[in-house]
PDB file of N, CA and C in Angstrom:
ATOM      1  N   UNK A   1      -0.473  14.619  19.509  1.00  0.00           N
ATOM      2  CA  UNK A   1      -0.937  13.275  19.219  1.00  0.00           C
ATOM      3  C   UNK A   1      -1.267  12.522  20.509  1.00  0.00           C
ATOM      4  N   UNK A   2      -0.734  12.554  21.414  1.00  0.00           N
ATOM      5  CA  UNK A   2      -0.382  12.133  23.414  1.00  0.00           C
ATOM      6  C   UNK A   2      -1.965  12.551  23.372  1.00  0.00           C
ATOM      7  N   UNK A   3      -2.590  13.950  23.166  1.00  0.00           N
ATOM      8  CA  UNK A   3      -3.521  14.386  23.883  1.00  0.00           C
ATOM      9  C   UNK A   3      -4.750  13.522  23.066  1.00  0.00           C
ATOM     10  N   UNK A   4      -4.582  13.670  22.117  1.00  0.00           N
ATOM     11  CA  UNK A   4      -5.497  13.090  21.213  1.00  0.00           C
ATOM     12  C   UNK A   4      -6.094  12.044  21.263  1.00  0.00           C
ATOM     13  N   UNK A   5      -5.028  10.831  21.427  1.00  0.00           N
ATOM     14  CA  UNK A   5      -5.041   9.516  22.219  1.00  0.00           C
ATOM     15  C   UNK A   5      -5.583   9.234  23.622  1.00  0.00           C
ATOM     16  N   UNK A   6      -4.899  10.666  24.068  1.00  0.00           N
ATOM     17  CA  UNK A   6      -5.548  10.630  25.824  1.00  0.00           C
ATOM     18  C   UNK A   6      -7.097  10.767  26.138  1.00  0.00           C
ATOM     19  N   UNK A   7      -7.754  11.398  25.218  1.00  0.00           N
ATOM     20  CA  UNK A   7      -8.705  12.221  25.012  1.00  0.00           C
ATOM     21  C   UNK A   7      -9.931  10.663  24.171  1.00  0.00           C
ATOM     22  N   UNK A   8      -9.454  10.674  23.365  1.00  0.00           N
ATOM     23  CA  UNK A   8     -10.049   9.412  22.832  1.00  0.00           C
ATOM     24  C   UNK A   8     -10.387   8.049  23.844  1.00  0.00           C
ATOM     25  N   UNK A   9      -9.478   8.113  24.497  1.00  0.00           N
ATOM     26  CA  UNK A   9      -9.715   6.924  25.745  1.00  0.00           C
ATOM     27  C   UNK A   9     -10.283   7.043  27.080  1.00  0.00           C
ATOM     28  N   UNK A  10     -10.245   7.923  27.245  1.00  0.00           N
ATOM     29  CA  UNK A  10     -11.036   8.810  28.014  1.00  0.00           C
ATOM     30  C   UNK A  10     -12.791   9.036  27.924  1.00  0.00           C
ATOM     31  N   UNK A  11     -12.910   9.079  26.460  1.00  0.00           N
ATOM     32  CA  UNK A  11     -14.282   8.919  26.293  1.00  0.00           C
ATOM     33  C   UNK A  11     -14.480   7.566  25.895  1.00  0.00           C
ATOM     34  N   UNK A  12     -13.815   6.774  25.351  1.00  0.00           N
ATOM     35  CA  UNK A  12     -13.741   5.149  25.678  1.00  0.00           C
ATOM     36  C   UNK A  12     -14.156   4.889  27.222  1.00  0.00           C
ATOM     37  N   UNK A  13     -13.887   5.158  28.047  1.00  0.00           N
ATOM     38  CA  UNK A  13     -13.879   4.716  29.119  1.00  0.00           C
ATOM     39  C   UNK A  13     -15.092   5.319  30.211  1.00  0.00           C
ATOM     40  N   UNK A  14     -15.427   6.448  29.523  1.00  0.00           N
ATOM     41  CA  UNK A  14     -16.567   7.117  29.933  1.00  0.00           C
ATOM     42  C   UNK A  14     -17.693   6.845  29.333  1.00  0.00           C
ATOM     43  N   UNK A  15     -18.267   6.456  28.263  1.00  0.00           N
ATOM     44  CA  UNK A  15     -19.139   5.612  27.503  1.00  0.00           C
ATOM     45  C   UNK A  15     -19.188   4.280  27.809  1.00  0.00           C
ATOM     46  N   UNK A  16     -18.218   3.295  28.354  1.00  0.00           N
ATOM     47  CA  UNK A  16     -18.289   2.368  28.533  1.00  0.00           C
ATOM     48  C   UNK A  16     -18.494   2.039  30.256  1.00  0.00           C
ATOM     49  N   UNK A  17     -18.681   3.262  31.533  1.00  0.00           N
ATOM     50  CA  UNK A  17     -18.897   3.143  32.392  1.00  0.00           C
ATOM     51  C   UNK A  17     -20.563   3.643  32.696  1.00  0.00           C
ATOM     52  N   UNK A  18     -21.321   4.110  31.501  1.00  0.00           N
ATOM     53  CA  UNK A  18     -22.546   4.012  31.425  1.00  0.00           C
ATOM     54  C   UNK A  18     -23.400   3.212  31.215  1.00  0.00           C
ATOM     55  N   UNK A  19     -22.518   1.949  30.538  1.00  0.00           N
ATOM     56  CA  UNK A  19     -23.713   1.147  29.699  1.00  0.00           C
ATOM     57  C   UNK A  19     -24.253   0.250  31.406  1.00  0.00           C
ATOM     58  N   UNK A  20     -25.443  -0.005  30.718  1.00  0.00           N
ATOM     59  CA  UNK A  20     -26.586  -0.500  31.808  1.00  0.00           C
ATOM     60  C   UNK A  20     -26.702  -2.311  31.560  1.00  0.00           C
ATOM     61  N   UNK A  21     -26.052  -3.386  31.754  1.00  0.00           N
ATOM     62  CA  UNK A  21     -26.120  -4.419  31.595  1.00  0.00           C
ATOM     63  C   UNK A  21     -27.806  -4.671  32.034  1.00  0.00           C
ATOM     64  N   UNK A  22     -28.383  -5.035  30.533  1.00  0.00           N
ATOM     65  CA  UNK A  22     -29.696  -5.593  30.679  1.00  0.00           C
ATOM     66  C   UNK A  22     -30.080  -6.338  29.940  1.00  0.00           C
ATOM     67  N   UNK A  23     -31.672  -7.114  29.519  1.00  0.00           N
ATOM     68  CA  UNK A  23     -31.334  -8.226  28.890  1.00  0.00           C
ATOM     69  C   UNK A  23     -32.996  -8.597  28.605  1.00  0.00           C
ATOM     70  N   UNK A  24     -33.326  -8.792  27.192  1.00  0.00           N
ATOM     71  CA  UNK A  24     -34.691  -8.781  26.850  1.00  0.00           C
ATOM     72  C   UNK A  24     -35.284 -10.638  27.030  1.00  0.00           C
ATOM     73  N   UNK A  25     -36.379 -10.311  27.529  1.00  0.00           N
ATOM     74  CA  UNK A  25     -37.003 -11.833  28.077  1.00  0.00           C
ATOM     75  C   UNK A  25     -38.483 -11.862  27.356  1.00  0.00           C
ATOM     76  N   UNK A  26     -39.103 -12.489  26.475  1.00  0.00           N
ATOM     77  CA  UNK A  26     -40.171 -13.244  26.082  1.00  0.00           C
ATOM     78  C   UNK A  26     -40.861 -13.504  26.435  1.00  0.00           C
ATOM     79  N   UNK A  27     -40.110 -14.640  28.487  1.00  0.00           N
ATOM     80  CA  UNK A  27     -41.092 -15.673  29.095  1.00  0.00           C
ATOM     81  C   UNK A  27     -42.002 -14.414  29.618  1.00  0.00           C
ATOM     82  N   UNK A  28     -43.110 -14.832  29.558  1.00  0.00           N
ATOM     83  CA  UNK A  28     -44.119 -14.006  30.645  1.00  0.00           C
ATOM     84  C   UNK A  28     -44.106 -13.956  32.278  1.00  0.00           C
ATOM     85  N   UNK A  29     -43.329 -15.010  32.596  1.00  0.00           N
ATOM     86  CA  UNK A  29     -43.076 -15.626  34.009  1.00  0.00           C
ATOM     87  C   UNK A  29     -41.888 -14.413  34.799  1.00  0.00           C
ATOM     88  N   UNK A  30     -41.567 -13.877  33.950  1.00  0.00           N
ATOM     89  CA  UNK A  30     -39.990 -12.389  34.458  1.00  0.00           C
ATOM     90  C   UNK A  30     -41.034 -10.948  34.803  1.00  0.00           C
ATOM     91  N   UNK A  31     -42.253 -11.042  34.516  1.00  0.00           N
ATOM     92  CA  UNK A  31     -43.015  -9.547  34.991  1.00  0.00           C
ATOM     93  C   UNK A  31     -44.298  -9.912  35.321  1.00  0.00           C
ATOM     94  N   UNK A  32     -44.631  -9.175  36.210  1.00  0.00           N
ATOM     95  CA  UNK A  32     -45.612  -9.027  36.689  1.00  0.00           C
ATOM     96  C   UNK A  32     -46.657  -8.120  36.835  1.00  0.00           C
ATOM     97  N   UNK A  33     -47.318  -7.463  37.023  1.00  0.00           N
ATOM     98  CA  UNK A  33     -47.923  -6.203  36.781  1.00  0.00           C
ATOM     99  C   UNK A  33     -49.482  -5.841  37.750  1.00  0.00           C
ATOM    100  N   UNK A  34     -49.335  -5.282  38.440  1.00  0.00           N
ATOM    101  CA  UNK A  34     -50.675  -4.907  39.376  1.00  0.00           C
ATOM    102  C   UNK A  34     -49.619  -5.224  40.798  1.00  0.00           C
ATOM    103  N   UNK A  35     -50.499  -5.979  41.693  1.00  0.00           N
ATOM    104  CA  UNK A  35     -50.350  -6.359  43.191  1.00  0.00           C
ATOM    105  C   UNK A  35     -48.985  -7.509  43.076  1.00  0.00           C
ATOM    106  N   UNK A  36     -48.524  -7.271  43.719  1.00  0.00           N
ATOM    107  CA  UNK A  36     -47.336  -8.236  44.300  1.00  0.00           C
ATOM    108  C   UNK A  36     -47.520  -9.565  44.189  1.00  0.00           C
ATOM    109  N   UNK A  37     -47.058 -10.637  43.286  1.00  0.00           N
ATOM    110  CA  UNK A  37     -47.257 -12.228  43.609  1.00  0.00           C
ATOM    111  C   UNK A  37     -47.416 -13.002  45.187  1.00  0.00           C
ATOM    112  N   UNK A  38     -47.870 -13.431  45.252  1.00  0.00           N
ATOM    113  CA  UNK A  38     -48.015 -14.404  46.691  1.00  0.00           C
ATOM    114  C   UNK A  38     -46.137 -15.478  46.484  1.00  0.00           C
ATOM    115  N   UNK A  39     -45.867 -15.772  47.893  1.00  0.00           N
ATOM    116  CA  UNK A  39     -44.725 -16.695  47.413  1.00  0.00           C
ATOM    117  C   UNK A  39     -43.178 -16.242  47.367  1.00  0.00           C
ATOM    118  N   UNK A  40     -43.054 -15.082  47.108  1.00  0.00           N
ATOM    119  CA  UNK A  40     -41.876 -14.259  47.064  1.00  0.00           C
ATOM    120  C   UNK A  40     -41.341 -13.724  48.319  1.00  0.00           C
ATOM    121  N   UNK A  41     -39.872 -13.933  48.551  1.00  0.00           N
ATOM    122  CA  UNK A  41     -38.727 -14.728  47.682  1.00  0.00           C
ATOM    123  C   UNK A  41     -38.992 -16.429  47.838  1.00  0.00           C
ATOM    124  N   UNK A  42     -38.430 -16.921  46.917  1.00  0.00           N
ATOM    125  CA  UNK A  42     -38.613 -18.155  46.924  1.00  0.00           C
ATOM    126  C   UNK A  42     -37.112 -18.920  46.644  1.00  0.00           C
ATOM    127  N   UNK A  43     -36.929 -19.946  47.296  1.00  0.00           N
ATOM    128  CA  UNK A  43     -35.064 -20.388  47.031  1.00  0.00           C
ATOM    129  C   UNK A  43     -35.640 -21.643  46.476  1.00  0.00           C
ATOM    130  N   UNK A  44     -34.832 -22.569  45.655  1.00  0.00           N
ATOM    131  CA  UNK A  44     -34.690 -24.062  45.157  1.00  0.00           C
ATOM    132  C   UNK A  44     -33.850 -24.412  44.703  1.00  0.00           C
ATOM    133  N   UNK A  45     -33.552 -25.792  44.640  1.00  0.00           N
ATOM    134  CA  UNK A  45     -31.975 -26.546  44.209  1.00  0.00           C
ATOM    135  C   UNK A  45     -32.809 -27.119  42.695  1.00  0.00           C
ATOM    136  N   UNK A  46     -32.149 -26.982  41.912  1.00  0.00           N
ATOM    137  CA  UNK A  46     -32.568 -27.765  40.628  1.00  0.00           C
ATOM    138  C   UNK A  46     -30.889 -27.920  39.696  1.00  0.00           C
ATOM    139  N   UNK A  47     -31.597 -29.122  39.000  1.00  0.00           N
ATOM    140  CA  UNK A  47     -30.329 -29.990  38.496  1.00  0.00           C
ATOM    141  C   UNK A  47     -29.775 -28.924  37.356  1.00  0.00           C
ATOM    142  N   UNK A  48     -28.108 -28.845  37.220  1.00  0.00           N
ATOM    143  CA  UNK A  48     -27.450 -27.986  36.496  1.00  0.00           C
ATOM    144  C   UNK A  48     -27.291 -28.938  35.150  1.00  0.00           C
ATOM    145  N   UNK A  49     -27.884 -28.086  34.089  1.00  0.00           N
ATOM    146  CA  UNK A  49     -28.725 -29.100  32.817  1.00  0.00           C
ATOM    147  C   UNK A  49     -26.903 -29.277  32.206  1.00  0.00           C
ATOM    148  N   UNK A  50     -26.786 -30.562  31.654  1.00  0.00           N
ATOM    149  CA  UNK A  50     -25.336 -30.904  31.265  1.00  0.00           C
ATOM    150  C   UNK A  50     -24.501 -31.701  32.074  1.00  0.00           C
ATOM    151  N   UNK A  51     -24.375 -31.177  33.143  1.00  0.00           N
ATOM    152  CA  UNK A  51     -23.577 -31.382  34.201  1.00  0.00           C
ATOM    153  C   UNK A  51     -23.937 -32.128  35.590  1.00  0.00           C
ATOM    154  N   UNK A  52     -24.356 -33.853  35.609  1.00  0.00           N
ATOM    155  CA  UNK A  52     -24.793 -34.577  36.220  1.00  0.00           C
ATOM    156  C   UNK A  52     -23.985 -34.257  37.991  1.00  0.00           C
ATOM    157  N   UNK A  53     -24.247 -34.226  39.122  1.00  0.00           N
ATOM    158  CA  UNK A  53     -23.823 -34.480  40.216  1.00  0.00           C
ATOM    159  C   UNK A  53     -23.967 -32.832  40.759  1.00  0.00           C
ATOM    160  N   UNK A  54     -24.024 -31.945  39.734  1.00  0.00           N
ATOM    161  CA  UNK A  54     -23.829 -30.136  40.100  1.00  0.00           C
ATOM    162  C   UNK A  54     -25.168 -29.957  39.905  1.00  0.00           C
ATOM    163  N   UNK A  55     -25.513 -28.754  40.621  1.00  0.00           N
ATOM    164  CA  UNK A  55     -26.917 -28.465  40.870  1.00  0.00           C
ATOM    165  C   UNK A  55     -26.801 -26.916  41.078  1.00  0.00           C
ATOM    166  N   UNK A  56     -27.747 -26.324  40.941  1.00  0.00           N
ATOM    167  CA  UNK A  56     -28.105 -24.859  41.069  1.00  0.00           C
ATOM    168  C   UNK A  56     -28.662 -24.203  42.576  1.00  0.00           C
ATOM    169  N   UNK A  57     -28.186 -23.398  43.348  1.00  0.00           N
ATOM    170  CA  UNK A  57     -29.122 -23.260  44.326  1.00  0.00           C
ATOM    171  C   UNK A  57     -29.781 -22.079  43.759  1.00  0.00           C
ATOM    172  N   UNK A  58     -30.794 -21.768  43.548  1.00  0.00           N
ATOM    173  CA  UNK A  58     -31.607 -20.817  42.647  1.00  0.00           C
ATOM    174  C   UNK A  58     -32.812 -19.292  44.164  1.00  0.00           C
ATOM    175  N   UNK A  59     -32.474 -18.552  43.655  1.00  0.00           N
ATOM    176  CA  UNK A  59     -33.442 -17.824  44.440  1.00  0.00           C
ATOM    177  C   UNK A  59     -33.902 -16.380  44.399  1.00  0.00           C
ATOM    178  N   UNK A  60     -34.838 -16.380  44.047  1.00  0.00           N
ATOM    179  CA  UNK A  60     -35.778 -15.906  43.265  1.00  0.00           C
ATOM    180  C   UNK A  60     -36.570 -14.893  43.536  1.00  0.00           C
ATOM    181  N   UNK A  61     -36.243 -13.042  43.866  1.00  0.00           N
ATOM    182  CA  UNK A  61     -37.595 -12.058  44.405  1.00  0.00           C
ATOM    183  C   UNK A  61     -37.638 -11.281  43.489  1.00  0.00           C
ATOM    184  N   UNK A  62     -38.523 -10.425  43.865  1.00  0.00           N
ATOM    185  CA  UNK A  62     -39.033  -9.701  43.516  1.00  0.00           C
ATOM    186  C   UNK A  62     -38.645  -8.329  43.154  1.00  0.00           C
ATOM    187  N   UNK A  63     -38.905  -7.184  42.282  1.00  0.00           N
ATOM    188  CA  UNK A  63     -38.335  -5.821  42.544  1.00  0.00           C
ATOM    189  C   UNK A  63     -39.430  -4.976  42.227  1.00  0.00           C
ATOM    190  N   UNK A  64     -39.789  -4.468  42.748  1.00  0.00           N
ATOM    191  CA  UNK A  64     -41.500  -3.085  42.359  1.00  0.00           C
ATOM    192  C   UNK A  64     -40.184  -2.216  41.292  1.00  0.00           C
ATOM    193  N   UNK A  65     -41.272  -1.989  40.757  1.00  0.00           N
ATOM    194  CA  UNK A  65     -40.913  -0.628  39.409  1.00  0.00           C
ATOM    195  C   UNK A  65     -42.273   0.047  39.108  1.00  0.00           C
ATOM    196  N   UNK A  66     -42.185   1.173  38.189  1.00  0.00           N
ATOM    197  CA  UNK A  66     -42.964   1.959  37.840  1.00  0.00           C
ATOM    198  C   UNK A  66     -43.077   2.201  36.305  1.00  0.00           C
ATOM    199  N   UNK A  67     -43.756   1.617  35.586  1.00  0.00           N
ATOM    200  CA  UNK A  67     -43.848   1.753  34.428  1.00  0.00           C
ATOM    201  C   UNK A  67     -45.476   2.274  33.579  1.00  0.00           C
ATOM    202  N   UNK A  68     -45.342   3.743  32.906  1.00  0.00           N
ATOM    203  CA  UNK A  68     -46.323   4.384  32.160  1.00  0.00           C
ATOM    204  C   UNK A  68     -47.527   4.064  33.319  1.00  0.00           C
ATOM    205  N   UNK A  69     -47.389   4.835  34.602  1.00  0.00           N
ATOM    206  CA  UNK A  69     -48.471   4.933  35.899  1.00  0.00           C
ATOM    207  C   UNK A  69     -48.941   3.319  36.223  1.00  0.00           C
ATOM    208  N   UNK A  70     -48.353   2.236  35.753  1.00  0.00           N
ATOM    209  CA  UNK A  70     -48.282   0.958  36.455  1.00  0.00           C
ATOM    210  C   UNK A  70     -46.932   0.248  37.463  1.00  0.00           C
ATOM    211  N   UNK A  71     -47.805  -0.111  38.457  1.00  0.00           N
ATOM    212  CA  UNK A  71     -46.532  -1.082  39.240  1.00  0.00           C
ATOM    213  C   UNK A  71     -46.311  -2.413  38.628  1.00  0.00           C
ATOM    214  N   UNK A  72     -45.267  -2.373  38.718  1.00  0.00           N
ATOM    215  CA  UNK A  72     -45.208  -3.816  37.879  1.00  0.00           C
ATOM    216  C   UNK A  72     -43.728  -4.104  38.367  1.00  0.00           C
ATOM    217  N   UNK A  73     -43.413  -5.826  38.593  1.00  0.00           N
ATOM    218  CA  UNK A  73     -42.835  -6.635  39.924  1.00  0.00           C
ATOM    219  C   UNK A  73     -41.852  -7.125  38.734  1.00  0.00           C
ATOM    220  N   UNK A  74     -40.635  -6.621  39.263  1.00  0.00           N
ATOM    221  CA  UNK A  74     -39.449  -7.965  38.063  1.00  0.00           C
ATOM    222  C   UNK A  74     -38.918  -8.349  38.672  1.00  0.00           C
ATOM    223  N   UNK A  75     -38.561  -9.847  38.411  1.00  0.00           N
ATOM    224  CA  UNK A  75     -38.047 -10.980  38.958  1.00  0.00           C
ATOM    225  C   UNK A  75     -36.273 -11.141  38.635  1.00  0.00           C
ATOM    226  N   UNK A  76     -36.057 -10.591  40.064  1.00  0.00           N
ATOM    227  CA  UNK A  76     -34.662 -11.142  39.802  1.00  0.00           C
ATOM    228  C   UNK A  76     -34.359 -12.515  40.652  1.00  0.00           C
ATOM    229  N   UNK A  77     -32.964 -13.282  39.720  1.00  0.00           N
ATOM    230  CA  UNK A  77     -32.682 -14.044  39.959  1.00  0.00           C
ATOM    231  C   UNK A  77     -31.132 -14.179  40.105  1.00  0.00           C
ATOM    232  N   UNK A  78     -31.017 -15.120  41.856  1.00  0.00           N
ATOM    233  CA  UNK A  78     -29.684 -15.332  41.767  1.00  0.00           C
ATOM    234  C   UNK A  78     -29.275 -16.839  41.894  1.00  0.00           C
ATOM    235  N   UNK A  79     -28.178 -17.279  41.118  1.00  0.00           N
ATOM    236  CA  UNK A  79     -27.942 -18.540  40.871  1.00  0.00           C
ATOM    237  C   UNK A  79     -26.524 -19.004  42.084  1.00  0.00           C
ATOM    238  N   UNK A  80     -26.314 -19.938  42.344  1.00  0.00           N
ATOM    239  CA  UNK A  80     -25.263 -20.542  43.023  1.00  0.00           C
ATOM    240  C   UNK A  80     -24.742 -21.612  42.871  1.00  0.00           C
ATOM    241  N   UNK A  81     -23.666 -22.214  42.402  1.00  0.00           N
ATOM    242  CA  UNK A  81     -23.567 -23.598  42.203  1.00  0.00           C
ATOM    243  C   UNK A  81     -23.193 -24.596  43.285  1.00  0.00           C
ATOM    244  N   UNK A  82     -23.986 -25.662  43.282  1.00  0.00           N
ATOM    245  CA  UNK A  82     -23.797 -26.118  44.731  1.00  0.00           C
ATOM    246  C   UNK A  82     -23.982 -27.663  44.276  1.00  0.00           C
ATOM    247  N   UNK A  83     -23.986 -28.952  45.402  1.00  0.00           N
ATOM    248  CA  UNK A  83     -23.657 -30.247  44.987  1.00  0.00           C
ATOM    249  C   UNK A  83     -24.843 -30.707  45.212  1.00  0.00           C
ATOM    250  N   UNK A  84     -25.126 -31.614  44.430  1.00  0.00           N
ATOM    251  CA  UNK A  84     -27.051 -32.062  44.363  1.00  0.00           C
ATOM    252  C   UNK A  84     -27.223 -32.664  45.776  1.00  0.00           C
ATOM    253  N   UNK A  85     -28.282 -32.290  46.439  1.00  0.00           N
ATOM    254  CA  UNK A  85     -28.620 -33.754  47.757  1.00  0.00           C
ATOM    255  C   UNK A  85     -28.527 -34.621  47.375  1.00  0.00           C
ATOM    256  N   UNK A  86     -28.201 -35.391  48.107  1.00  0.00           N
ATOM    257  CA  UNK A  86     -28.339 -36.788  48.314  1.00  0.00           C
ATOM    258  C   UNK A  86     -29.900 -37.052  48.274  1.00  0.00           C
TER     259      UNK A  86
END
């Protein structure tokens, strides 16, 4: 029963060190496709929606991929929380 259990969690834990955290997007503004955007990387502070005085430091490149013999550019993004300027 020990092994059984052992064995079971084991592939619990091996199935669950595969999964690929990813995440389906709509906006058209997350891909790109052909030549590289002009502009990239790009950083900005914008207001943290809810939460008056907190702000986002936001910043924003690029990643080349290869999809069905096209290059095509996805936009990653990293967020930071930071205190609005003055």
């Amino acid at each position: 029963m020990k092994f059984i259990l052992a064995v079971l969690i084991a592939f619990t834990a091996a199935g669950c060190a595969t999964h690929k955290e990813t995440f389906t997007s709509t906006n058209p503004n997350e891909l790109f496709i052909g030549k590289k955007p002009d502009g990239y990387p790009k950083t900005y502070i914008e207001p943290y929606p809810g939460y008056p005085g907190f702000c986002l430091d936001v910043k924003e490149t690029l990643r080349e991929d290869h999809f069905k013999g096209q290059t095509i550019w996805l936009k990653d993004k990293y967020l930071r929380s930071v205190d609005c300027p003055q």
